[in-house]
C-alpha atoms as a PDB file:
ATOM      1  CA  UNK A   1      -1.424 -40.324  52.138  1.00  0.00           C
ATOM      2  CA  UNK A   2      -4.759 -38.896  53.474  1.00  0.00           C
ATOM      3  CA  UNK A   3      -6.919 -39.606  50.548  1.00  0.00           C
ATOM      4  CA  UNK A   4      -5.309 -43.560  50.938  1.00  0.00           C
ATOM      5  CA  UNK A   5      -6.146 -43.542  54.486  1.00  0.00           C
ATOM      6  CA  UNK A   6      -9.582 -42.204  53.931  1.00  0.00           C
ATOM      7  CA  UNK A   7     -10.043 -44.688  50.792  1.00  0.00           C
ATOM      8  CA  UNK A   8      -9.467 -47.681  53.268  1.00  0.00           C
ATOM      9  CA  UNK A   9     -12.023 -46.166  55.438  1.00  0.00           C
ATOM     10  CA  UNK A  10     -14.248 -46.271  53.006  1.00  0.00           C
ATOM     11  CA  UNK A  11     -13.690 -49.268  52.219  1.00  0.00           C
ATOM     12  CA  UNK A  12     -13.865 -51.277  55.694  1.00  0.00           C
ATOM     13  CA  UNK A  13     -17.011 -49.597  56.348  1.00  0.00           C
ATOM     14  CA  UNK A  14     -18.521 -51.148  53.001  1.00  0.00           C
ATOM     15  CA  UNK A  15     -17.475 -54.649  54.291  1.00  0.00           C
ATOM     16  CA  UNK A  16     -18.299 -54.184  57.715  1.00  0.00           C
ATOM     17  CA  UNK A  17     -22.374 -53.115  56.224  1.00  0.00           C
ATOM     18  CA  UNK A  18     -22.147 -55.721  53.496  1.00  0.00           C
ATOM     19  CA  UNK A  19     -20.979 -57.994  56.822  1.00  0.00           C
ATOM     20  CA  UNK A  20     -24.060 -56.690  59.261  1.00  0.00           C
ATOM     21  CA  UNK A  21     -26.185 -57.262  56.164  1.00  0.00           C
ATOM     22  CA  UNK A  22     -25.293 -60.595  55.234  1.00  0.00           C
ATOM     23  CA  UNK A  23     -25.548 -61.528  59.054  1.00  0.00           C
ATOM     24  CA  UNK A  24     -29.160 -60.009  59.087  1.00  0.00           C
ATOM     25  CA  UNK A  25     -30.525 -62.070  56.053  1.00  0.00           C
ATOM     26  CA  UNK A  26     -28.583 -65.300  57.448  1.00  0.00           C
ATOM     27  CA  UNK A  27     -29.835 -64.889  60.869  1.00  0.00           C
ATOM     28  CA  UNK A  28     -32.825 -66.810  62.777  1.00  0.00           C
ATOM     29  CA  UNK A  29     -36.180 -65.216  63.443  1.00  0.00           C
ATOM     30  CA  UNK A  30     -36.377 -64.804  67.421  1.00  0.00           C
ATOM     31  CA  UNK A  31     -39.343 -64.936  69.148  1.00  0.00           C
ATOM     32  CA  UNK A  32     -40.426 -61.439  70.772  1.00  0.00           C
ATOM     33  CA  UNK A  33     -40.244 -62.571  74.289  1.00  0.00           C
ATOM     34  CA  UNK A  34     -36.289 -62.976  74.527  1.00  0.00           C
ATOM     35  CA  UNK A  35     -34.615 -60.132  75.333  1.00  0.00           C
ATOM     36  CA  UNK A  36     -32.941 -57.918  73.361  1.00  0.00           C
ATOM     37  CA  UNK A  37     -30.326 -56.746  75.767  1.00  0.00           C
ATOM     38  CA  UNK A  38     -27.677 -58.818  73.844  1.00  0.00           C
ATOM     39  CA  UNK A  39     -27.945 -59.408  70.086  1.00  0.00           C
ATOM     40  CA  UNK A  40     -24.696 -58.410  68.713  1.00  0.00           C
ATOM     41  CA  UNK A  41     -22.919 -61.635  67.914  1.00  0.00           C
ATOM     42  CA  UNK A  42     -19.831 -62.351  69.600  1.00  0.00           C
ATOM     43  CA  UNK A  43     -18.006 -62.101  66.236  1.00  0.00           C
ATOM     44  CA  UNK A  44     -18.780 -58.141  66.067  1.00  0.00           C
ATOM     45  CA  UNK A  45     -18.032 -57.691  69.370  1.00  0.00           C
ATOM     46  CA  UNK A  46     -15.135 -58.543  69.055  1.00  0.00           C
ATOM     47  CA  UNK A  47     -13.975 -56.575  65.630  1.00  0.00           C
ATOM     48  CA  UNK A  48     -15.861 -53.496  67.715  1.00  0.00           C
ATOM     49  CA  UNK A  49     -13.319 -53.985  70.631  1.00  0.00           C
ATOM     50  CA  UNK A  50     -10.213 -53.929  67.816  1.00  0.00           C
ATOM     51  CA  UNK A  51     -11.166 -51.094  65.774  1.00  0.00           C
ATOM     52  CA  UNK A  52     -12.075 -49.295  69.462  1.00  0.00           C
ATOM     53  CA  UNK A  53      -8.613 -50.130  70.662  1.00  0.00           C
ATOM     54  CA  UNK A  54      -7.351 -49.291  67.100  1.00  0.00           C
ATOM     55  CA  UNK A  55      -8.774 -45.688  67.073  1.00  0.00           C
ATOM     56  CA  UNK A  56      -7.639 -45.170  70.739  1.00  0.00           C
ATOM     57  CA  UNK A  57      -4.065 -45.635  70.560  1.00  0.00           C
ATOM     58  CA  UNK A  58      -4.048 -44.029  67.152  1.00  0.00           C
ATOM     59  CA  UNK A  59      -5.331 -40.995  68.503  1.00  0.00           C
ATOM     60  CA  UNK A  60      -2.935 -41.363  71.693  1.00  0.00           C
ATOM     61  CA  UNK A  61      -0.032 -41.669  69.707  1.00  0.00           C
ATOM     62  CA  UNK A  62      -0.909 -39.081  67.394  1.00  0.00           C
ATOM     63  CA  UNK A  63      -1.367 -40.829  63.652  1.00  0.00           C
ATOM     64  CA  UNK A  64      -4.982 -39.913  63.449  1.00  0.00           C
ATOM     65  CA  UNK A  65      -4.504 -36.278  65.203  1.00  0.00           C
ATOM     66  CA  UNK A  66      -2.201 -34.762  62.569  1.00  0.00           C
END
């Protein structure tokens, strides 16, 4: 059950890469005088804020803990 747990990990962190690198290539040029303070897209914010609230109550609840 591990090793099928750990093979979807694997596996969602080749998307999300192949995702960030897709989005890199696709993306705009920006000028160097806009800031940099915010240039994840709202997209990846958003799938941060899941996994985030994924890993937290997985830990609270004790599936990822053992």
């Amino acid at each position: 059950m591990v090793r099928l747990i750990l093979l979807a990990l694997v596996a969602l962190c080749i998307v999300v890469v192949a995702i960030c690198v897709v989005a890199r290539l696709v993306a705009k040029p920006t000028s160097a005088s806009e800031a940099k303070e915010d240039t994840m897209p709202d997209t990846f914010k958003t799938v941060a804020y899941v996994l985030l609230l994924m890993l937290m109550v997985g830990i609270t609840t004790g599936l990822l803990a053992g």
